[in-house]
Protein backbone atom coordinates (compact mmCIF):
# COMPACT_ATOMS: atom_id res chain seq x y z
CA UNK A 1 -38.81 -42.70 -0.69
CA UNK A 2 -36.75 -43.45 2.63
CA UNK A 3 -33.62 -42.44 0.61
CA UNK A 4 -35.00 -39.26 -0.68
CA UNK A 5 -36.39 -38.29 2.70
CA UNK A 6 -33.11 -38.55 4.07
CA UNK A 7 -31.01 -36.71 0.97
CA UNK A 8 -33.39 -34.44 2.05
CA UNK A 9 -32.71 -34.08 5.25
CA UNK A 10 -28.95 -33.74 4.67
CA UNK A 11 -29.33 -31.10 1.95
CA UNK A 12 -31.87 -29.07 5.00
CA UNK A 13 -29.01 -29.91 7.74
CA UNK A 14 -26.32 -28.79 5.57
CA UNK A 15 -28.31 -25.33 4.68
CA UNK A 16 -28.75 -24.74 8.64
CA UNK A 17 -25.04 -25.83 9.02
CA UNK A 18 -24.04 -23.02 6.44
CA UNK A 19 -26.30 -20.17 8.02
CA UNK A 20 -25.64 -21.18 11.28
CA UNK A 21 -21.43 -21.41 10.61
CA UNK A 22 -19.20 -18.94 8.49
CA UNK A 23 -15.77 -19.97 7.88
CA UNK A 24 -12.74 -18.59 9.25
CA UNK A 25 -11.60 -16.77 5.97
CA UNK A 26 -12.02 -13.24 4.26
CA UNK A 27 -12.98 -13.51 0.46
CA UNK A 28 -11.08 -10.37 -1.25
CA UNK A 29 -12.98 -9.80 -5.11
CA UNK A 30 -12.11 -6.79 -7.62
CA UNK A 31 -13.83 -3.35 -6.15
CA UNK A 32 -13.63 -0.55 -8.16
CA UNK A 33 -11.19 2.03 -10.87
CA UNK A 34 -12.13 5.48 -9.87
CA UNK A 35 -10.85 8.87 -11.74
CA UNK A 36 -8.41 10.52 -9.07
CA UNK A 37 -9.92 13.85 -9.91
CA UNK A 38 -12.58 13.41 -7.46
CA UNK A 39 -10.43 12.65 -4.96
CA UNK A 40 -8.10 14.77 -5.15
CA UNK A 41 -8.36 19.36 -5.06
CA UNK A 42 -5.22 21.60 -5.96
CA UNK A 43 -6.14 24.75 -5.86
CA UNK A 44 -5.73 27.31 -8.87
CA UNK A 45 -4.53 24.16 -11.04
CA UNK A 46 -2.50 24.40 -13.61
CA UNK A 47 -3.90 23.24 -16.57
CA UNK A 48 -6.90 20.95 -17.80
CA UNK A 49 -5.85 17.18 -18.27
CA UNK A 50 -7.42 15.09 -21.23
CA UNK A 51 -6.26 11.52 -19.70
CA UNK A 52 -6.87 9.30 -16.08
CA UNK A 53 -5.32 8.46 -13.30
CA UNK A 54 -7.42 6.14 -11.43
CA UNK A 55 -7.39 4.79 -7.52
CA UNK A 56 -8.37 0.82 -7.67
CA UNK A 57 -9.90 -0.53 -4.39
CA UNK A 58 -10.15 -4.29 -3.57
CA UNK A 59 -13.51 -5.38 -1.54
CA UNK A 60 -13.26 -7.96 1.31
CA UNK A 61 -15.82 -10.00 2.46
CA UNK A 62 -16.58 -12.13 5.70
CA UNK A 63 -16.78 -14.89 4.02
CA UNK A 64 -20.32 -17.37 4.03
CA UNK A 65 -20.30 -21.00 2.77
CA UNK A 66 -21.31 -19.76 -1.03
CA UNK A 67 -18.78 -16.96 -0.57
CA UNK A 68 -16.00 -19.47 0.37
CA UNK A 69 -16.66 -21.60 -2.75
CA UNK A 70 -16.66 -18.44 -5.10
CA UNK A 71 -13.68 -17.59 -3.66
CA UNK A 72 -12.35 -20.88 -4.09
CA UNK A 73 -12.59 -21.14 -7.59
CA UNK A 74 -12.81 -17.38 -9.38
CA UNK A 75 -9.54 -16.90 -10.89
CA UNK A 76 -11.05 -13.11 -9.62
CA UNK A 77 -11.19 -14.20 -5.96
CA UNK A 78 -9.12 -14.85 -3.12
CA UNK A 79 -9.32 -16.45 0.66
CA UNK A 80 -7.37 -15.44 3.17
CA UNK A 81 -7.62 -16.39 6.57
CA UNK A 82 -8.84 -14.07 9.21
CA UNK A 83 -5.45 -14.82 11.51
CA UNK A 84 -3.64 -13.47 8.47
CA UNK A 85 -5.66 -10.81 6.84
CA UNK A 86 -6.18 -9.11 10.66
CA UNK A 87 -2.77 -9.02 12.55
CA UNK A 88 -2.96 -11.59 15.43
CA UNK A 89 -4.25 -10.13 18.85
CA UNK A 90 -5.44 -7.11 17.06
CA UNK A 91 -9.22 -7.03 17.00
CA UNK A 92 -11.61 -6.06 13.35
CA UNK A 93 -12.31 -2.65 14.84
CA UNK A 94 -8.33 -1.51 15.90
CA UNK A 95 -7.16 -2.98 12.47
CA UNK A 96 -9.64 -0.46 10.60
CA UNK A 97 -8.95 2.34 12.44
CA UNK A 98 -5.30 1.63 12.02
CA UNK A 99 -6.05 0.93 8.23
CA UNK A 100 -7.37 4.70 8.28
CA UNK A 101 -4.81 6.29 9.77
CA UNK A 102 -2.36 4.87 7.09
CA UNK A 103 -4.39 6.16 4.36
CA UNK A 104 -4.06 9.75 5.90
CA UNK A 105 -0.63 9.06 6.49
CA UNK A 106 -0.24 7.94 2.85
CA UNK A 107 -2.17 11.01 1.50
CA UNK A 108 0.37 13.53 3.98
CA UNK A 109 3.49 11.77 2.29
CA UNK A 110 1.65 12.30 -1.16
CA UNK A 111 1.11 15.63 -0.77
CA UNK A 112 4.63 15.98 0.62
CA UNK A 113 6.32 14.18 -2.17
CA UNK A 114 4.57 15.66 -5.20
CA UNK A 115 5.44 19.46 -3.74
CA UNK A 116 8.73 18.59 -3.10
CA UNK A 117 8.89 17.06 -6.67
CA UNK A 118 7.45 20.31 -7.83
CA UNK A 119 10.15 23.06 -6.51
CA UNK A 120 8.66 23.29 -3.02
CA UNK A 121 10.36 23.05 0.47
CA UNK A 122 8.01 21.13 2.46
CA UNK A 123 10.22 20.26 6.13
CA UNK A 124 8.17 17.21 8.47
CA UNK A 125 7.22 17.15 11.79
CA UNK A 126 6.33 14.07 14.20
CA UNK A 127 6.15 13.25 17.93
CA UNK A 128 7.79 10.22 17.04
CA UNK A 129 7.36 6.78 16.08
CA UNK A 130 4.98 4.56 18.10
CA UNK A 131 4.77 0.91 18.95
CA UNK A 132 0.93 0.23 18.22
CA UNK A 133 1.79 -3.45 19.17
CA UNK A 134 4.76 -5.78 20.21
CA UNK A 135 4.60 -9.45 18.86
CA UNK A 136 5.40 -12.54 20.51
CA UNK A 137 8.17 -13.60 18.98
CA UNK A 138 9.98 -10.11 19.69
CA UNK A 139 13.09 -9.74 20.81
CA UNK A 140 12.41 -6.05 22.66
CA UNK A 141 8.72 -8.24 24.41
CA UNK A 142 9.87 -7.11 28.06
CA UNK A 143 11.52 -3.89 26.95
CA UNK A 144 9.18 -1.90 24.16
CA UNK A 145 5.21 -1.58 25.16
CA UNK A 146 2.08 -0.98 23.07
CA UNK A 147 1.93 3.02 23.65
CA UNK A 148 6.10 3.84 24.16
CA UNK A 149 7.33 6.35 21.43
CA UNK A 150 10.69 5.79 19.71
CA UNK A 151 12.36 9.32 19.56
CA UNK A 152 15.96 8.37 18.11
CA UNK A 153 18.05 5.25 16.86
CA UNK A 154 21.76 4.98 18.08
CA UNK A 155 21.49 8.70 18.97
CA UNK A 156 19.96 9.61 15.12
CA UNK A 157 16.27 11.46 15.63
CA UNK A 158 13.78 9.64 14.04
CA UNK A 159 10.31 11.46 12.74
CA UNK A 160 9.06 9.11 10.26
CA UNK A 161 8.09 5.29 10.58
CA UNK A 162 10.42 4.64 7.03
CA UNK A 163 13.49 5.83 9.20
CA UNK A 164 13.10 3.78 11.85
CA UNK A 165 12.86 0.56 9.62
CA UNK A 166 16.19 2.62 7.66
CA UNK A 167 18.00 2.65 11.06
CA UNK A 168 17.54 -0.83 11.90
CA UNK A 169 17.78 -2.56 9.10
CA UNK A 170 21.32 -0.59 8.48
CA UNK A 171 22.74 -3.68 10.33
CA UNK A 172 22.98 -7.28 10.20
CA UNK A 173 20.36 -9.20 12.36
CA UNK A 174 21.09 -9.81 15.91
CA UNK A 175 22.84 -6.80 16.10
CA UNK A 176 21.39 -4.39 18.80
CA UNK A 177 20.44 -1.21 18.62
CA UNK A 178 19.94 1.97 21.33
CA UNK A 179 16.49 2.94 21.42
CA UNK A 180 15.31 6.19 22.67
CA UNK A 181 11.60 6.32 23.66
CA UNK A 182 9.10 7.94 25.76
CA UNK A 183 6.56 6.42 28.37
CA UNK A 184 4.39 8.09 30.15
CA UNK A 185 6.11 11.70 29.90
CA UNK A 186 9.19 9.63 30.81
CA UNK A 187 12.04 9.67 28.22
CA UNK A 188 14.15 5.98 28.49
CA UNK A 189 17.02 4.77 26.79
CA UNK A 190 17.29 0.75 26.13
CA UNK A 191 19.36 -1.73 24.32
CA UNK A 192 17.43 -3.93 22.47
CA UNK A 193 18.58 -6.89 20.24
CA UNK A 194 17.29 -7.19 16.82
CA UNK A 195 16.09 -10.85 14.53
CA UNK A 196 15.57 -11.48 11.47
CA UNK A 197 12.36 -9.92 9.66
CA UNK A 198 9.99 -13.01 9.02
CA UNK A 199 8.98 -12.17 5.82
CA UNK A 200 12.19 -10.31 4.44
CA UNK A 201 15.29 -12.77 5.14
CA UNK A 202 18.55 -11.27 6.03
CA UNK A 203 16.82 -8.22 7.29
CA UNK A 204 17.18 -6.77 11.27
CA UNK A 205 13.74 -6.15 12.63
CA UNK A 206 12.36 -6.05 16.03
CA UNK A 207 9.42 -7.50 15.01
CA UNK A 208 7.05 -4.81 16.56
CA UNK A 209 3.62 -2.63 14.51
CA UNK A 210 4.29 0.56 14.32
CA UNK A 211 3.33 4.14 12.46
CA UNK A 212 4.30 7.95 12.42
CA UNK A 213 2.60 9.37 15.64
CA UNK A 214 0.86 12.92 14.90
CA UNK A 215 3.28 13.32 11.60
CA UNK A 216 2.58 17.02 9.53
CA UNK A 217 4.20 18.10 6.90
CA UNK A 218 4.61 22.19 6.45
CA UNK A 219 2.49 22.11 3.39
CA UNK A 220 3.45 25.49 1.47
CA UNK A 221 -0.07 24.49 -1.04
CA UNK A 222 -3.55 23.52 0.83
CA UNK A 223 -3.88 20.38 -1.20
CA UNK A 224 -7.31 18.67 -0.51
CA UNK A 225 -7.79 14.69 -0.41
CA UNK A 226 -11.11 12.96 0.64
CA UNK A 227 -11.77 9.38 -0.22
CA UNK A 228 -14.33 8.40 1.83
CA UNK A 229 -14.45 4.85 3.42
CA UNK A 230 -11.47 3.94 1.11
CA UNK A 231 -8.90 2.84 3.82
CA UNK A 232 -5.26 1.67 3.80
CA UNK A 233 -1.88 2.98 2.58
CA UNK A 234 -1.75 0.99 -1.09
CA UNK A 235 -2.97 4.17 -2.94
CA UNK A 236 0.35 6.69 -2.16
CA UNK A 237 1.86 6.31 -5.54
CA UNK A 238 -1.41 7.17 -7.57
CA UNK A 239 -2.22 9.85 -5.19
CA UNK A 240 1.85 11.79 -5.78
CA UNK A 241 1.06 10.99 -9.66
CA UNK A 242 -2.76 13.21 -9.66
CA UNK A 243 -1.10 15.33 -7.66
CA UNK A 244 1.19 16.35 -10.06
CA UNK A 245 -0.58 16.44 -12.63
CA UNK A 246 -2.85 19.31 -11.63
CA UNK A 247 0.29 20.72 -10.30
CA UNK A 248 1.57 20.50 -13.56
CA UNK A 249 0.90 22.83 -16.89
CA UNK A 250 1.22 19.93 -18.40
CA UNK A 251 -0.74 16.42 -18.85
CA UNK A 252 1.50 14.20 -17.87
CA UNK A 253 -0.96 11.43 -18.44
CA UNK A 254 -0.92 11.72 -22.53
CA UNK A 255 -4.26 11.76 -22.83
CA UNK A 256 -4.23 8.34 -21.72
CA UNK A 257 -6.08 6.11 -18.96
CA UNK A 258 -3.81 4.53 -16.42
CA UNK A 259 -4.84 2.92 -13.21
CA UNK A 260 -1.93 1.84 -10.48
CA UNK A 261 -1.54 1.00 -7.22
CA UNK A 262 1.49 1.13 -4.85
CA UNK A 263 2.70 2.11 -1.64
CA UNK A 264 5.73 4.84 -1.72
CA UNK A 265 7.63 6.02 1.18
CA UNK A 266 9.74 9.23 1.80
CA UNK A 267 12.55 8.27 -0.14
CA UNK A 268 10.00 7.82 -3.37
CA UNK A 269 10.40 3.53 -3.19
CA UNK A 270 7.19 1.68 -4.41
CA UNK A 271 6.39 -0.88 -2.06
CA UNK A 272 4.18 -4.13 -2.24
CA UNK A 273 0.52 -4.32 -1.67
CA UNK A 274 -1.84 -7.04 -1.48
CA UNK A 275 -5.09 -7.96 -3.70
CA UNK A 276 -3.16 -6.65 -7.01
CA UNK A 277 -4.88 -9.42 -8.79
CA UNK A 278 -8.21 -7.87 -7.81
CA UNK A 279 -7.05 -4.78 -9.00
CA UNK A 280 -6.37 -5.15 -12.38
CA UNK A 281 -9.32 -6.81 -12.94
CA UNK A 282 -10.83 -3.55 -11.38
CA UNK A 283 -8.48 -1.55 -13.59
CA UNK A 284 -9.61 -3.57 -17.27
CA UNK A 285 -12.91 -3.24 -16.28
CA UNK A 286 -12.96 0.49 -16.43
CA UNK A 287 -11.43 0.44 -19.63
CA UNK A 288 -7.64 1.83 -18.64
CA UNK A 289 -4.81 1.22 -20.60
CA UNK A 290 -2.02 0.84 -18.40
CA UNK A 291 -1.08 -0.18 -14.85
CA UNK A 292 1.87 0.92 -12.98
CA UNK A 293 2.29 -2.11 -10.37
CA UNK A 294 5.23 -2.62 -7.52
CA UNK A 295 7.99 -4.73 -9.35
CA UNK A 296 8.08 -7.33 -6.46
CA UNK A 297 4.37 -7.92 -7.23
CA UNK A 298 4.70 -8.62 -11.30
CA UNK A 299 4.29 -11.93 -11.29
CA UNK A 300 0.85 -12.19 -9.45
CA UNK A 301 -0.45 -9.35 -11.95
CA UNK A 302 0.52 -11.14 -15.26
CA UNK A 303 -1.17 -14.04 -13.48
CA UNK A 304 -4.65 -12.34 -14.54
CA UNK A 305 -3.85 -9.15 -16.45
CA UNK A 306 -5.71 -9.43 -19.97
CA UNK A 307 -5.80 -6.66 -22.24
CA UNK A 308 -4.25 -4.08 -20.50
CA UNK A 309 -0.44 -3.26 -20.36
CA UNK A 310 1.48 -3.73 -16.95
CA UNK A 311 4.28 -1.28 -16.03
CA UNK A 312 6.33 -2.66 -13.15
CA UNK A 313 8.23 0.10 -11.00
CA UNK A 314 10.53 -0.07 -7.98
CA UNK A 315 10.25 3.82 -7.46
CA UNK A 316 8.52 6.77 -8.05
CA UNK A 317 10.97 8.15 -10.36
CA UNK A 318 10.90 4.94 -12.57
CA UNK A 319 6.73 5.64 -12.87
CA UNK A 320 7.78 9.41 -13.83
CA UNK A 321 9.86 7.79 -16.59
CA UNK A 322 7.44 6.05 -18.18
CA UNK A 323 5.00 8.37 -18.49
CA UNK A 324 7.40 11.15 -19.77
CA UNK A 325 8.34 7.99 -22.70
CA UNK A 326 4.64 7.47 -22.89
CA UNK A 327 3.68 11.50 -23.79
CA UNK A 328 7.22 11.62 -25.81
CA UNK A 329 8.27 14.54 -23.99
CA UNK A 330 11.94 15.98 -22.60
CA UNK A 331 11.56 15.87 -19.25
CA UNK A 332 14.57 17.91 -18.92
CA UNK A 333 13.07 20.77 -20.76
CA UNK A 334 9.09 20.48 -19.72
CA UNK A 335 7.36 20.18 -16.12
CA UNK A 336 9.33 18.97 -13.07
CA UNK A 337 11.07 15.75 -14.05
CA UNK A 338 13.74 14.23 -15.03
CA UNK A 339 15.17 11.21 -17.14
CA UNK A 340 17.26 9.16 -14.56
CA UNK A 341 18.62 5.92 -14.82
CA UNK A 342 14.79 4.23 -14.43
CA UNK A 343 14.16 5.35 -17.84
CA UNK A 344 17.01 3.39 -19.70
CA UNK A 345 15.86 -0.10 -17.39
CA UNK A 346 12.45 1.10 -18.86
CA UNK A 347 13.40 0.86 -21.99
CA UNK A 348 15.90 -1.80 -22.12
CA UNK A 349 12.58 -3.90 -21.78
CA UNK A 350 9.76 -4.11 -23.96
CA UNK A 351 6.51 -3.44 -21.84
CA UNK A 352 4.20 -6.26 -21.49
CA UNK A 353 0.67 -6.75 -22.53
CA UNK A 354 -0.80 -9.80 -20.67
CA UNK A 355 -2.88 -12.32 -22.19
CA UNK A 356 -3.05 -15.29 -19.35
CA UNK A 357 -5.41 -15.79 -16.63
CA UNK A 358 -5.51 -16.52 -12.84
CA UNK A 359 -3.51 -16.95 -7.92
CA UNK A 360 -2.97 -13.46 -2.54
CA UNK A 361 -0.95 -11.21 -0.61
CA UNK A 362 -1.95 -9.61 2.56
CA UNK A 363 -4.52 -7.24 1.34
CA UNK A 364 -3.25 -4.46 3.17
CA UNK A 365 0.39 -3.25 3.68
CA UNK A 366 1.30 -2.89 7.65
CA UNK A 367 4.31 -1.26 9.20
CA UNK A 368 6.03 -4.27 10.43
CA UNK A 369 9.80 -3.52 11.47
């Protein structure tokens, strides 16, 4: 009885332990495959699609003491650390505002993209690029400030965050670079040296956050994007590819369902995002076919991809490819696109169709330079 009493007691301790602690992690699990049409209004559209594009969200959780251990263990789930799912010094509240303002950033270079793609001239303005926050470890700390405005690089104008990180990572690291920037109404000119980016080696970076301040693009078409609570820039290649398509006499879907996810930037790269395991699983669960996925994060997909088929891109022209092979068209002849080399690497390989199971990124993809 004295033994039971006192499993007892540990069991009741360990209960008020768990509601009274949470542990220091984040549990990210699969969120939702939604049909872009909802999200996305083109006026006077040019033609009724029969297939889906879908936008695939990832949910994150504070995580509690049964949270932690489902996250431990779901091939579905991942833990990451608050210190690196929330950029250090940056508090919850300034990391989803900042997480908002790249998903309207990411829906303005959408927009901009897919017009351009379709015969438009769509010219960009900016006041700049600004430092949201300098870290530690950077060699401009003592130079660059939380709130200065880079104008040019060596003397080149910069509007956009993507050619600021172009500029300076144009040279080896530890090579300088002349910064132009404004502070407080003040224009200044600096020489600052440049390291290595921590998580890209052989890259110059100045290891500072930063994003497009007060960026528009002359949009020629009043293109209409609302998503919500749905934060974060992951969605930009899904959002160029509805676009398009009600752009677009044609269905460049096939008829067929296809979720992706994906960052792009001006000059049409994919880049990486974070919880793509949690998006597939989104993805198969709404019954799409395919899934266009960054290249660089292939690996973690097939890690959990089932029965759907992954199609691994490094640009927005290679995801154009393959669904011009997919609805067996001539791009040459029909809508707005072209062949281009992507489509030969395309089809040089056999697309997949995963059968495994189960491994996380950052869930969110910042502007570090």
């Amino acid at each position: 009885m004295k033994l039971k009493g006192l499993l007892a007691l540990l069991v009741l301790a360990l209960l008020v332990a768990g509601y009274i602690t949470q542990p220091d992690f984040f549990v990210l699990t699969p969120g939702t495959a939604e049909d872009m049409k909802q999200f996305v209004q083109v006026p006077e559209q040019a033609g009724g699609d029969e297939g889906t594009f879908y936008l695939v969200t990832v949910t994150q959780h504070q995580a509690t003491w049964p949270l932690f251990f489902y996250g431990l263990f779901s091939p579905a789930a991942d833990l990451i650390r608050k210190q690196e799912a929330i950029p250090l010094g940056m508090d919850p509240a300034e990391y989803r505002e900042l997480m908002r303002i790249y998903m309207e950033e990411s829906q303005l270079l959408a927009k901009t993209l897919a017009l351009r793609r379709a015969g438009y001239t769509v010219p960009v303005e900016s006041d700049g690029v600004l430092i949201v926050e300098v870290m530690e470890a950077s060699p401009a700390r003592g130079t660059l400030e939380a709130g200065d405005v880079i104008k040019s690089v060596d003397g080149r104008g910069v509007m956009l965050t993507e050619e600021l990180i172009q500029h300076v990572q144009a040279r080896e690291a530890g090579e300088p670079v002349e910064l132009t920037f404004e502070r407080d109404g003040e224009l200044r000119r600096e020489v600052v040296s440049t390291a290595e980016h921590p998580e890209d080696a052989g890259k110059a970076a100045l290891r500072v956050w930063v994003r497009t301040l007060n960026w528009q693009p002359v949009l020629p078409v009043d293109i209409a994007i609302q998503t919500g609570a749905i934060t974060g820039p992951s969605a930009g290649l899904m959002f160029v590819l509805e676009i398009l398509n009600q752009l677009d006499p044609a269905d460049i879907t096939g008829g067929r369902r296809i979720a992706g996810t994906g960052t792009v930037n001006i000059q049409e790269e994919v880049g990486p995002i974070g919880g793509v395991k949690q998006k597939v699983v989104a993805a198969e669960k709404a019954g799409a076919e395919y899934f266009l996925v960054p290249e660089v994060n292939l690996a973690e997909a097939e890690g959990i991809a089932k029965d759907i088929t992954l199609i691994p891109v490094r640009t927005l022209q290679e995801a154009l490819d393959f669904l011009a092979a997919l609805t067996a068209k001539n791009p040459s002849r029909e809508g707005f696109f072209s062949w281009g080399t992507g489509m030969m690497r395309l089809l040089s390989q056999p697309f997949k169709l995963i059968r495994v199971t189960h491994g996380i990124h950052h869930l969110l993809h910042l502007c570090f330079l």
